[in-house]
N, C-alpha and C. Protein backbone atom coordinates (compact mmCIF):
# COMPACT_ATOMS: atom_id res chain seq x y z
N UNK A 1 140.18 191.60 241.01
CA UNK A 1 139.10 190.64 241.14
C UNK A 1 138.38 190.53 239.79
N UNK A 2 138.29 189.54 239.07
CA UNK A 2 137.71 188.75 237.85
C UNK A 2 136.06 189.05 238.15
N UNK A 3 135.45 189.55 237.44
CA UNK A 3 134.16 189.59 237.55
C UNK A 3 133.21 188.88 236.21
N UNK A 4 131.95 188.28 237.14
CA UNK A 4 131.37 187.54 236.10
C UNK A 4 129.64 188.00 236.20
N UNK A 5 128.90 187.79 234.93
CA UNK A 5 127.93 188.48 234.92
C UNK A 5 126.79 187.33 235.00
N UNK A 6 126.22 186.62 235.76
CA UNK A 6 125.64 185.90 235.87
C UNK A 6 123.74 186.28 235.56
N UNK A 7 123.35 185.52 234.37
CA UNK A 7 122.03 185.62 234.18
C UNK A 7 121.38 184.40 234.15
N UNK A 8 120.28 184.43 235.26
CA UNK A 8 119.58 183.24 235.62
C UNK A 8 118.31 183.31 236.10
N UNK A 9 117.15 183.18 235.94
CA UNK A 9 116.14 183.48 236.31
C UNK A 9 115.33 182.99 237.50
N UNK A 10 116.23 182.08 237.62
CA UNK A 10 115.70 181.02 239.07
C UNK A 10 116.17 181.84 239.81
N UNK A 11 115.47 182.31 241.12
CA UNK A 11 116.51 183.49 242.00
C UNK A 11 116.83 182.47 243.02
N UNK A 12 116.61 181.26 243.47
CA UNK A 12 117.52 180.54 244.28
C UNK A 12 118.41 180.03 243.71
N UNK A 13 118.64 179.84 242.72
CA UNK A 13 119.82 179.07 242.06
C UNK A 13 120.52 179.84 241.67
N UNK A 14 120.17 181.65 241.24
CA UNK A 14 121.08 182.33 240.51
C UNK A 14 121.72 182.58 242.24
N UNK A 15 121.18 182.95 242.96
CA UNK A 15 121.53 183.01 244.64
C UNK A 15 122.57 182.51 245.05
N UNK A 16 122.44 181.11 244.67
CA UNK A 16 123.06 179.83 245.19
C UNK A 16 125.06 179.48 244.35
N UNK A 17 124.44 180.46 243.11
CA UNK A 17 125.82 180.02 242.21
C UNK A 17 126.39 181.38 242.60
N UNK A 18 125.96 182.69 242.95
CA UNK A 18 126.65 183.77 243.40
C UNK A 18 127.16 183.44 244.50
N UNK A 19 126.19 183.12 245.38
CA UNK A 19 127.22 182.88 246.74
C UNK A 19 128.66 182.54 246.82
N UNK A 20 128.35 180.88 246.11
CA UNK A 20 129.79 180.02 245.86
C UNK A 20 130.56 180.92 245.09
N UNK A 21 130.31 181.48 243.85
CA UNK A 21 131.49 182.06 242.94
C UNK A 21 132.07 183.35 244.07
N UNK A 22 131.53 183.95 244.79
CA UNK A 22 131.75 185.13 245.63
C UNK A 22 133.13 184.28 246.29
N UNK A 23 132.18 183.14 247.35
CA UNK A 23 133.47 182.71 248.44
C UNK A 23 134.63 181.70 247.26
N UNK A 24 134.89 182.31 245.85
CA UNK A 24 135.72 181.16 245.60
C UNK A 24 136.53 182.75 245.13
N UNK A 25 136.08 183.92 245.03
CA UNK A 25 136.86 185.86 244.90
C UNK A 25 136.39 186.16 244.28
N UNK A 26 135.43 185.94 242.99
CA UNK A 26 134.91 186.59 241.87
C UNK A 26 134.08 187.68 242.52
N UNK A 27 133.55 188.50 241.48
CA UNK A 27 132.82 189.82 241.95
C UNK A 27 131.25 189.30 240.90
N UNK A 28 130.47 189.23 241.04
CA UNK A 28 129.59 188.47 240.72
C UNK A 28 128.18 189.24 240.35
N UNK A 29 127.67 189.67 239.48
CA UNK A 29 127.13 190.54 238.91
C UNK A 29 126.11 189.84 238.29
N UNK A 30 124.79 189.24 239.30
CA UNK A 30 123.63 188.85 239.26
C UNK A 30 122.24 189.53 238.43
N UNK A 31 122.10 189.03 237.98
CA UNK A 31 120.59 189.66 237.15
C UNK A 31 119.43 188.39 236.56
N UNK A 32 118.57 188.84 236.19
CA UNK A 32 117.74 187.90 235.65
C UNK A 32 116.60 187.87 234.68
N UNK A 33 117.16 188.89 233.59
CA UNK A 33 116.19 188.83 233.04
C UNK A 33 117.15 189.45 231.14
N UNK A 34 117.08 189.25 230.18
CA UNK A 34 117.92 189.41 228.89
C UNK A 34 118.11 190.95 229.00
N UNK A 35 116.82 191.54 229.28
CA UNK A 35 117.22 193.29 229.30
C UNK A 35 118.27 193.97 230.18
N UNK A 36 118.06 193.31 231.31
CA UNK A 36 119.02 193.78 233.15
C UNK A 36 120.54 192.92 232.89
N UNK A 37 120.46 192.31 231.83
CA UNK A 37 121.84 191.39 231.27
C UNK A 37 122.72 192.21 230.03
N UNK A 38 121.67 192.69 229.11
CA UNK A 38 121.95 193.63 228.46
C UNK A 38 122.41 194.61 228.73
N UNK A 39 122.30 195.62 230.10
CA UNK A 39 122.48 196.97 230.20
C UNK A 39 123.97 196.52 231.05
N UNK A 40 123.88 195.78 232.06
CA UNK A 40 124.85 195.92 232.79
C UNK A 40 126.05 194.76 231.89
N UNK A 41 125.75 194.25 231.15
CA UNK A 41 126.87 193.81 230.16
C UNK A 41 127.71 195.26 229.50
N UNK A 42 126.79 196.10 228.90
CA UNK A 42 127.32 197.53 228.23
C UNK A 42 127.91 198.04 229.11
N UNK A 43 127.74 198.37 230.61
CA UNK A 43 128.28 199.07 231.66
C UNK A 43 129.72 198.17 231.93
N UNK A 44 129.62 196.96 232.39
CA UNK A 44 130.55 196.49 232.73
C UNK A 44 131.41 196.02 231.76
N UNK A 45 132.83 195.64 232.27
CA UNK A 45 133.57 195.08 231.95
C UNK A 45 133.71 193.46 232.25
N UNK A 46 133.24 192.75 231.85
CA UNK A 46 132.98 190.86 232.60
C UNK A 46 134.04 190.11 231.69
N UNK A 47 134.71 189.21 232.90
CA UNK A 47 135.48 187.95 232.25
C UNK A 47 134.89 186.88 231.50
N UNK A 48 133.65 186.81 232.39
CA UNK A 48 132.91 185.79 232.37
C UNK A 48 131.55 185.86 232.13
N UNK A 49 130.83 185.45 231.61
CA UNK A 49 128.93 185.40 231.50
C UNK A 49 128.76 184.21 231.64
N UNK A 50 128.06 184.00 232.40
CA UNK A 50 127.01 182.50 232.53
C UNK A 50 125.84 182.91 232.71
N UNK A 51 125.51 182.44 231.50
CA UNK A 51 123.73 182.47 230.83
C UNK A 51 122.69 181.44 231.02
N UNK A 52 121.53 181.32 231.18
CA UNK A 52 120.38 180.71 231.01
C UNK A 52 120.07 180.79 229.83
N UNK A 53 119.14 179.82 229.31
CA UNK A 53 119.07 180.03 227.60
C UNK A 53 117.43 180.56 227.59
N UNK A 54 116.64 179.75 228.34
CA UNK A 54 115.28 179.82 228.68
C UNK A 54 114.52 181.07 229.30
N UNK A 55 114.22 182.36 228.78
CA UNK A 55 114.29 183.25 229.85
C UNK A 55 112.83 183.99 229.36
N UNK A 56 112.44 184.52 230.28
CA UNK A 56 110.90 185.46 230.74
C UNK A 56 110.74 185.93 229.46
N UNK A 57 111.53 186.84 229.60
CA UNK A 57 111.81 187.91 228.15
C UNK A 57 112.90 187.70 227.07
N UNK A 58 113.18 186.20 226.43
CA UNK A 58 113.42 185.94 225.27
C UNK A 58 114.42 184.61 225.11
N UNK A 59 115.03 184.47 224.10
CA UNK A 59 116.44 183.58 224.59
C UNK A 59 117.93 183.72 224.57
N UNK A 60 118.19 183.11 225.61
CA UNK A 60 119.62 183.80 225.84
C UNK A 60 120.39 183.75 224.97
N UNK A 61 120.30 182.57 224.31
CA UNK A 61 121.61 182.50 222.90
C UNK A 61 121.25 183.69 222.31
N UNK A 62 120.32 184.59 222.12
CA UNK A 62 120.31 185.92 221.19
C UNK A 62 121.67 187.23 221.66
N UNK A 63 121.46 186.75 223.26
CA UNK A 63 122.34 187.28 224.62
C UNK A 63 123.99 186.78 224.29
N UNK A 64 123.64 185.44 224.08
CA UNK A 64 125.37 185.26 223.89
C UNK A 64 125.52 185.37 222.61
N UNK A 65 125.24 185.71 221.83
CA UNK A 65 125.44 185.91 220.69
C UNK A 65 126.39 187.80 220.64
N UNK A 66 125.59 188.59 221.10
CA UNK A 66 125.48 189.95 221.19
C UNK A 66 126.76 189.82 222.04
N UNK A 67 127.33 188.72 223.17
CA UNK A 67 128.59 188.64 224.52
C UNK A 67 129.92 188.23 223.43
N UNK A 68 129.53 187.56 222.56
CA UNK A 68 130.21 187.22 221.39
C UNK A 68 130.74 188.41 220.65
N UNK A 69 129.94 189.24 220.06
CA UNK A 69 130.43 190.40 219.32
C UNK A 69 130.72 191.22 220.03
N UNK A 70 130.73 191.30 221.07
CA UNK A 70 131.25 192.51 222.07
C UNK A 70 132.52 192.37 221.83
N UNK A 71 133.18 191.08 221.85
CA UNK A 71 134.77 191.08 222.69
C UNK A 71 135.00 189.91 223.06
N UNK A 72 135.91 189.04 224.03
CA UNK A 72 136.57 188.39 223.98
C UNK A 72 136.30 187.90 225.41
N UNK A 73 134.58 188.32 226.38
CA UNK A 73 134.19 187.55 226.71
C UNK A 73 134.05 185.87 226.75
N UNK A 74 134.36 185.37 227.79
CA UNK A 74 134.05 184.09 227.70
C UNK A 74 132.63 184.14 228.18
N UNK A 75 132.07 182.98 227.25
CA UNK A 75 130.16 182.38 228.25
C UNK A 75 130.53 181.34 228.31
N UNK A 76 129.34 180.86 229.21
CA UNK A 76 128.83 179.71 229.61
C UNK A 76 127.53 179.54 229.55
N UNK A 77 127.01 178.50 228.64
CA UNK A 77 125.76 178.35 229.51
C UNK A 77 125.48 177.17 230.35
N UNK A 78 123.80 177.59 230.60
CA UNK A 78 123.38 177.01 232.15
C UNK A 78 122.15 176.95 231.60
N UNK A 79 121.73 175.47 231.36
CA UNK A 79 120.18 175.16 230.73
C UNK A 79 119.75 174.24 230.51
N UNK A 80 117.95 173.77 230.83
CA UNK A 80 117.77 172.68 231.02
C UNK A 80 117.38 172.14 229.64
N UNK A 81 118.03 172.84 228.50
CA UNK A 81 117.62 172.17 227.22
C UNK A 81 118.79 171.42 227.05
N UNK A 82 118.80 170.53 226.64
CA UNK A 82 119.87 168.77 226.73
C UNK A 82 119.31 168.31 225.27
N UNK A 83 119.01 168.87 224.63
CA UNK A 83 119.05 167.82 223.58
C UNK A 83 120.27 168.17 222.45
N UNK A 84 120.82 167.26 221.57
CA UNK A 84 121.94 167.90 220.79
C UNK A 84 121.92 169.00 219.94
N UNK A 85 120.46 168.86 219.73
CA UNK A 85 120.33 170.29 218.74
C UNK A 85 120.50 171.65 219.37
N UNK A 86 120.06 171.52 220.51
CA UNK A 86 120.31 172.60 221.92
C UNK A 86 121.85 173.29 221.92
N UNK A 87 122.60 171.99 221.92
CA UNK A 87 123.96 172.25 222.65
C UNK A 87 124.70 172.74 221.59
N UNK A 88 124.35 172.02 220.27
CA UNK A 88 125.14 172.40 218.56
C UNK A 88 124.55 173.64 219.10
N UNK A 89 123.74 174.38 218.75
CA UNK A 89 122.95 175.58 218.43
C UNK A 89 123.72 176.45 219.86
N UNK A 90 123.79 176.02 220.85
CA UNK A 90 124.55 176.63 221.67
C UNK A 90 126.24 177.13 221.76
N UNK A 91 126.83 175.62 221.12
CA UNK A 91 128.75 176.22 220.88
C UNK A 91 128.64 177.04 219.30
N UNK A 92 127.77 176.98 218.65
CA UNK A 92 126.99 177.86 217.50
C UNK A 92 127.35 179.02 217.60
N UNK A 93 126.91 179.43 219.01
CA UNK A 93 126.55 181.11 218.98
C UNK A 93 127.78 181.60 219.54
N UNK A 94 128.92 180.77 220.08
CA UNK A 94 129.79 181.11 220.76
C UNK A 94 130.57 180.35 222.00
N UNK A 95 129.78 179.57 222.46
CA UNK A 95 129.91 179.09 224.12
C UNK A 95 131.04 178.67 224.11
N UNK A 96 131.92 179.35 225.20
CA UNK A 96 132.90 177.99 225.43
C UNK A 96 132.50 176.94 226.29
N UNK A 97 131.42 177.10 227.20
CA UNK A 97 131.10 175.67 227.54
C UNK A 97 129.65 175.47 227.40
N UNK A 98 128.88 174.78 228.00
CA UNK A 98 127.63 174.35 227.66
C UNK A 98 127.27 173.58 228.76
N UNK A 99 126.59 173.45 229.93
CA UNK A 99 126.07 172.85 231.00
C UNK A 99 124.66 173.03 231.16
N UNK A 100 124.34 171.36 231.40
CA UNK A 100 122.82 171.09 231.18
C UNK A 100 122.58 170.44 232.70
N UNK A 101 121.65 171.28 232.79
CA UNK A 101 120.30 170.78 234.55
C UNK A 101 120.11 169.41 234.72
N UNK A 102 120.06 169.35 235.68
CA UNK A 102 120.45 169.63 236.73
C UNK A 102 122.11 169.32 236.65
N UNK A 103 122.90 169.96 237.64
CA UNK A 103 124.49 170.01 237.57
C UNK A 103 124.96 170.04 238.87
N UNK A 104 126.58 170.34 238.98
CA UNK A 104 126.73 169.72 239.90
C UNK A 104 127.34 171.26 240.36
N UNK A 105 127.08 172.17 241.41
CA UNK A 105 127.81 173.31 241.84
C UNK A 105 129.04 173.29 241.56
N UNK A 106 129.40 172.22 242.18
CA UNK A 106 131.02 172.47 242.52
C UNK A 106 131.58 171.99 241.19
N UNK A 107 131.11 171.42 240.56
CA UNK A 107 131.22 170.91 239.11
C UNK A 107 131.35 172.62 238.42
N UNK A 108 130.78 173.26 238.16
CA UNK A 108 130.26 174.72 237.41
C UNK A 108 131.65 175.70 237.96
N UNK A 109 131.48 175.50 239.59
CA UNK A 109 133.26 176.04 239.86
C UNK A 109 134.03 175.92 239.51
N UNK A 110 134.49 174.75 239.47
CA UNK A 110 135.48 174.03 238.42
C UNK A 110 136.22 174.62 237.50
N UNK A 111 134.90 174.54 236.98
CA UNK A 111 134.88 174.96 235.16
C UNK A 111 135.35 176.34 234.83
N UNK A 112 134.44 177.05 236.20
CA UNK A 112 134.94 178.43 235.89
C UNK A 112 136.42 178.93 236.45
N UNK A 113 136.97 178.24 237.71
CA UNK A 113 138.37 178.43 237.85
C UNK A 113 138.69 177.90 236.73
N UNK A 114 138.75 177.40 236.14
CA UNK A 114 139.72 176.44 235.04
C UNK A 114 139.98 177.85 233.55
N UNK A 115 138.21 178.12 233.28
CA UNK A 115 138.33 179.02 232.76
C UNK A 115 138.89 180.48 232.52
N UNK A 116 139.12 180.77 234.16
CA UNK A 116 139.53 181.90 234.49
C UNK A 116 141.51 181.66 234.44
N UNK A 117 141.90 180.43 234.83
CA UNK A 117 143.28 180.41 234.80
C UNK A 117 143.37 180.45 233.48
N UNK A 118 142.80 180.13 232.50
CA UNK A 118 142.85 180.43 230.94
C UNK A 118 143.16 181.23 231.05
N UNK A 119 142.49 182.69 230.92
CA UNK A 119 142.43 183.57 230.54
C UNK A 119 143.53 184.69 231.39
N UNK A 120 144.01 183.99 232.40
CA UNK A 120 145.07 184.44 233.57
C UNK A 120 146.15 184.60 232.60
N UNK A 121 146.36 182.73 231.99
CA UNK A 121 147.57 182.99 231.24
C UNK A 121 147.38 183.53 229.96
N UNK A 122 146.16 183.92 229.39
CA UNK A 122 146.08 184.70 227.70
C UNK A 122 146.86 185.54 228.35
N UNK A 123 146.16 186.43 229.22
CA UNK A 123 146.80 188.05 229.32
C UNK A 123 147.94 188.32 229.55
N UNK A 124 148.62 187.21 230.09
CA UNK A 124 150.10 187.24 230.90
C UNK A 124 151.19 186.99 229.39
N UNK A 125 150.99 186.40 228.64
CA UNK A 125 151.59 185.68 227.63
C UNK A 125 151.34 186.78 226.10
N UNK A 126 153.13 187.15 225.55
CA UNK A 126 152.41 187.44 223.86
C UNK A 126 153.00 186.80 223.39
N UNK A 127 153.08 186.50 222.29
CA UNK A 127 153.55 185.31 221.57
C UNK A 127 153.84 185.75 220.29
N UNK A 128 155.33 185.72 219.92
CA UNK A 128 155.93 186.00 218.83
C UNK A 128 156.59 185.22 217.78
N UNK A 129 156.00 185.52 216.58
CA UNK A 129 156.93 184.37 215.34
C UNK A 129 157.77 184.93 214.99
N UNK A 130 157.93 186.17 214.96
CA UNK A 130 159.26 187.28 214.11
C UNK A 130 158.65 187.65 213.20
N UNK A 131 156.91 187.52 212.83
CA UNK A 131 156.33 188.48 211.89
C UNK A 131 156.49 189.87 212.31
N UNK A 132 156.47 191.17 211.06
CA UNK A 132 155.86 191.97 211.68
C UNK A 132 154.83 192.62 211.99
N UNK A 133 153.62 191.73 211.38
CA UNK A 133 152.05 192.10 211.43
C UNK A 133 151.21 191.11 212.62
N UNK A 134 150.37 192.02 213.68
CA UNK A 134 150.28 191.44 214.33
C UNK A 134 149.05 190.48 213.86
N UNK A 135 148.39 189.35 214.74
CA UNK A 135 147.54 188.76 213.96
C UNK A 135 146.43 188.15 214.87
N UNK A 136 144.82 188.33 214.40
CA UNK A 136 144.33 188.49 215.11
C UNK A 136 143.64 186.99 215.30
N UNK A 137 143.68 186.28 216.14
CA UNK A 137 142.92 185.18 216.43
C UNK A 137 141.74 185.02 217.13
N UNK A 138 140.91 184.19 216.57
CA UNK A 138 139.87 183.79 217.40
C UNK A 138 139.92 182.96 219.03
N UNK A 139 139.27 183.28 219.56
CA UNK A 139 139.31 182.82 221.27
C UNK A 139 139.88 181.30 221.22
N UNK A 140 138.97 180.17 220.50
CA UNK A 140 139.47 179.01 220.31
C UNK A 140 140.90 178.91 219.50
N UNK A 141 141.05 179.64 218.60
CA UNK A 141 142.38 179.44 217.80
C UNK A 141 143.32 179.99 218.57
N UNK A 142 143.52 180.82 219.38
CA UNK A 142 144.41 181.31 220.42
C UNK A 142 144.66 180.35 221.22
N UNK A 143 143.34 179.60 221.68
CA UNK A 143 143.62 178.72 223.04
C UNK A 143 144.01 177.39 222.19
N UNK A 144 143.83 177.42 221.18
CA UNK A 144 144.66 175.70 220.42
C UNK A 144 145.95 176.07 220.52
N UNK A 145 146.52 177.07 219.88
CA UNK A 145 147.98 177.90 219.84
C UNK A 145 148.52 177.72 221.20
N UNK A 146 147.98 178.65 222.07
CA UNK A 146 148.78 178.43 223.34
C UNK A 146 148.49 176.95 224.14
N UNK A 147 148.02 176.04 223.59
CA UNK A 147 147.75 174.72 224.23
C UNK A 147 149.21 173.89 223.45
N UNK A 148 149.31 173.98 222.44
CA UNK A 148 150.25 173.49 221.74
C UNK A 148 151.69 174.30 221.68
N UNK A 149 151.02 175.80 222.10
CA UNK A 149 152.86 176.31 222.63
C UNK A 149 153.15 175.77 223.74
N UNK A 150 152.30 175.54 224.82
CA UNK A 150 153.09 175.09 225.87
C UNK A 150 153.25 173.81 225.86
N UNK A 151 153.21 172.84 224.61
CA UNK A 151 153.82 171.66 224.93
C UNK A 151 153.89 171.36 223.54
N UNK A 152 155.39 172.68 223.37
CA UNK A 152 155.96 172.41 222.21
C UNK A 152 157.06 171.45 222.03
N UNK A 153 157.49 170.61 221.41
CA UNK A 153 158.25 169.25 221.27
C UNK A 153 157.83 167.95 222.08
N UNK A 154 156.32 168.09 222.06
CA UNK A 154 155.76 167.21 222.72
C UNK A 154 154.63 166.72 221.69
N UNK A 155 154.09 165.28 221.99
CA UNK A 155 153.47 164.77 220.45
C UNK A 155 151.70 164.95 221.67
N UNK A 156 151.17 165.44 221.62
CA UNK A 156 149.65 165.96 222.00
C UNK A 156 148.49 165.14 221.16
N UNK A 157 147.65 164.11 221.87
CA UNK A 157 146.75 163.24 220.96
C UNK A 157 145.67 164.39 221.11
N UNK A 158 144.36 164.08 219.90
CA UNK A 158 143.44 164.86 219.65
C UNK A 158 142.45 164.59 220.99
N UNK A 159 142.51 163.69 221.85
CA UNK A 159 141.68 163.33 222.69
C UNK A 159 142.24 164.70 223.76
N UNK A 160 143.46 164.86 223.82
CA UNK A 160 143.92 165.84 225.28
C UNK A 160 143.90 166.95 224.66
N UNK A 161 143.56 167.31 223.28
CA UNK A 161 143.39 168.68 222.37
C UNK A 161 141.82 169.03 222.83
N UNK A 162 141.25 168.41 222.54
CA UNK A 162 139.62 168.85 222.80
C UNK A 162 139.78 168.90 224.38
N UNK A 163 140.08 167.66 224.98
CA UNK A 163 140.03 167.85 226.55
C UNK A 163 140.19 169.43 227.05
N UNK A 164 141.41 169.89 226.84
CA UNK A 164 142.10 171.11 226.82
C UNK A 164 141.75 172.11 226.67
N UNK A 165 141.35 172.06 224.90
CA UNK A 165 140.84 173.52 224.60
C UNK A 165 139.15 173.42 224.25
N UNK A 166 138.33 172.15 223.94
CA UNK A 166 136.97 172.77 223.85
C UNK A 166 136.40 172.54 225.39
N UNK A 167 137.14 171.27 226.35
CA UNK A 167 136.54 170.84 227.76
C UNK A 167 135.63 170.32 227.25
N UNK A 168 135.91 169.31 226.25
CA UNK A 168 134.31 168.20 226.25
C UNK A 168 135.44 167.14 225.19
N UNK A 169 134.27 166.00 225.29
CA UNK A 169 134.97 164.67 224.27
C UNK A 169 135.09 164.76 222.99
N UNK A 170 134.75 166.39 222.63
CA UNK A 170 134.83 165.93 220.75
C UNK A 170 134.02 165.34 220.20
N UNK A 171 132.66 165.61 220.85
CA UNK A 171 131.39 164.88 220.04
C UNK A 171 131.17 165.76 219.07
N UNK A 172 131.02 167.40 219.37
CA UNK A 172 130.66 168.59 218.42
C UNK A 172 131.68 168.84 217.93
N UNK A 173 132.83 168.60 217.29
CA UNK A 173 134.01 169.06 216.66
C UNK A 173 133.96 168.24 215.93
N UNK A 174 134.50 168.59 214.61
CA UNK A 174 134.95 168.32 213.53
C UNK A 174 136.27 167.97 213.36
């Protein structure tokens, strides 16, 4: 069972997104506050973090930032800041996705099955050139690699590249 560390300060909504992620198998590891996110991030082992950015005791991007240098965590965030400087400053610190308030539940499921079959097939898959040094990639450069290994001899437009590997239109990419 895939476990995800959910920090949200609204306790009906952090409530409301545990429930669903529970009945969809995840093991779901609720908290709400940067410190109670902090400790049980160190304790646990998480596939997944979905963060609030806005919080009691500080901001979360400081949080995904720290989920970032850990390891090979995926985040998400979950926040009602929407403006572009928000969201830059957010795939900034790390995010692989970025979701702004109000949203759609089943929308956020989605995202996170989608995310999680990612990471189903990282672990399942190694991938060899006939070097003999192994080589270490970044989360996105892995997932461009294996987006384009599996549809190798196939011509891939930049529109189904971002679709794919950032899950947005390529407004924040270069």
């Amino acid at each position: 069972m895939q476990k995800i560390l959910l920090l949200e300060d609204d306790l009906n909504l952090n409530r409301g997104i545990a429930l669903l992620l529970s009945r969809e198998g995840y093991e779901v590891r609720q908290v709400y506050t940067i410190k109670e996110a902090k400790e049980a991030f160190q304790k646990g082992d998480y596939a997944l973090v979905i963060s609030d950015i806005t919080l009691p005791d500080g901001t979360g991007l400081d949080f995904g930032r720290m989920v970032r240098a850990g390891g090979d965590t995926y985040l998400i965030y979950l926040t009602a800041l929407d403006q572009e400087i928000d969201i830059v400053n957010g795939y900034d610190t790390g995010a692989d996705d970025y979701i702004t308030k109000p949203f759609s539940l089943m929308a956020l499921v989605s995202k996170v099955n989608a995310l999680m079959r990612r990471l189903s097939k990282v672990q399942a898959q190694i991938m060899s050139s006939g070097g003999d040094e192994p080589v270490t990639l970044s989360k996105k450069e892995f997932s461009l690699l294996l987006y384009l290994w599996e549809n190798a001899g196939q011509i891939v437009s930049k529109e189904s590249i971002l679709e794919h590997v950032w899950d947005i239109d390529g407004q924040f990419v270069d």
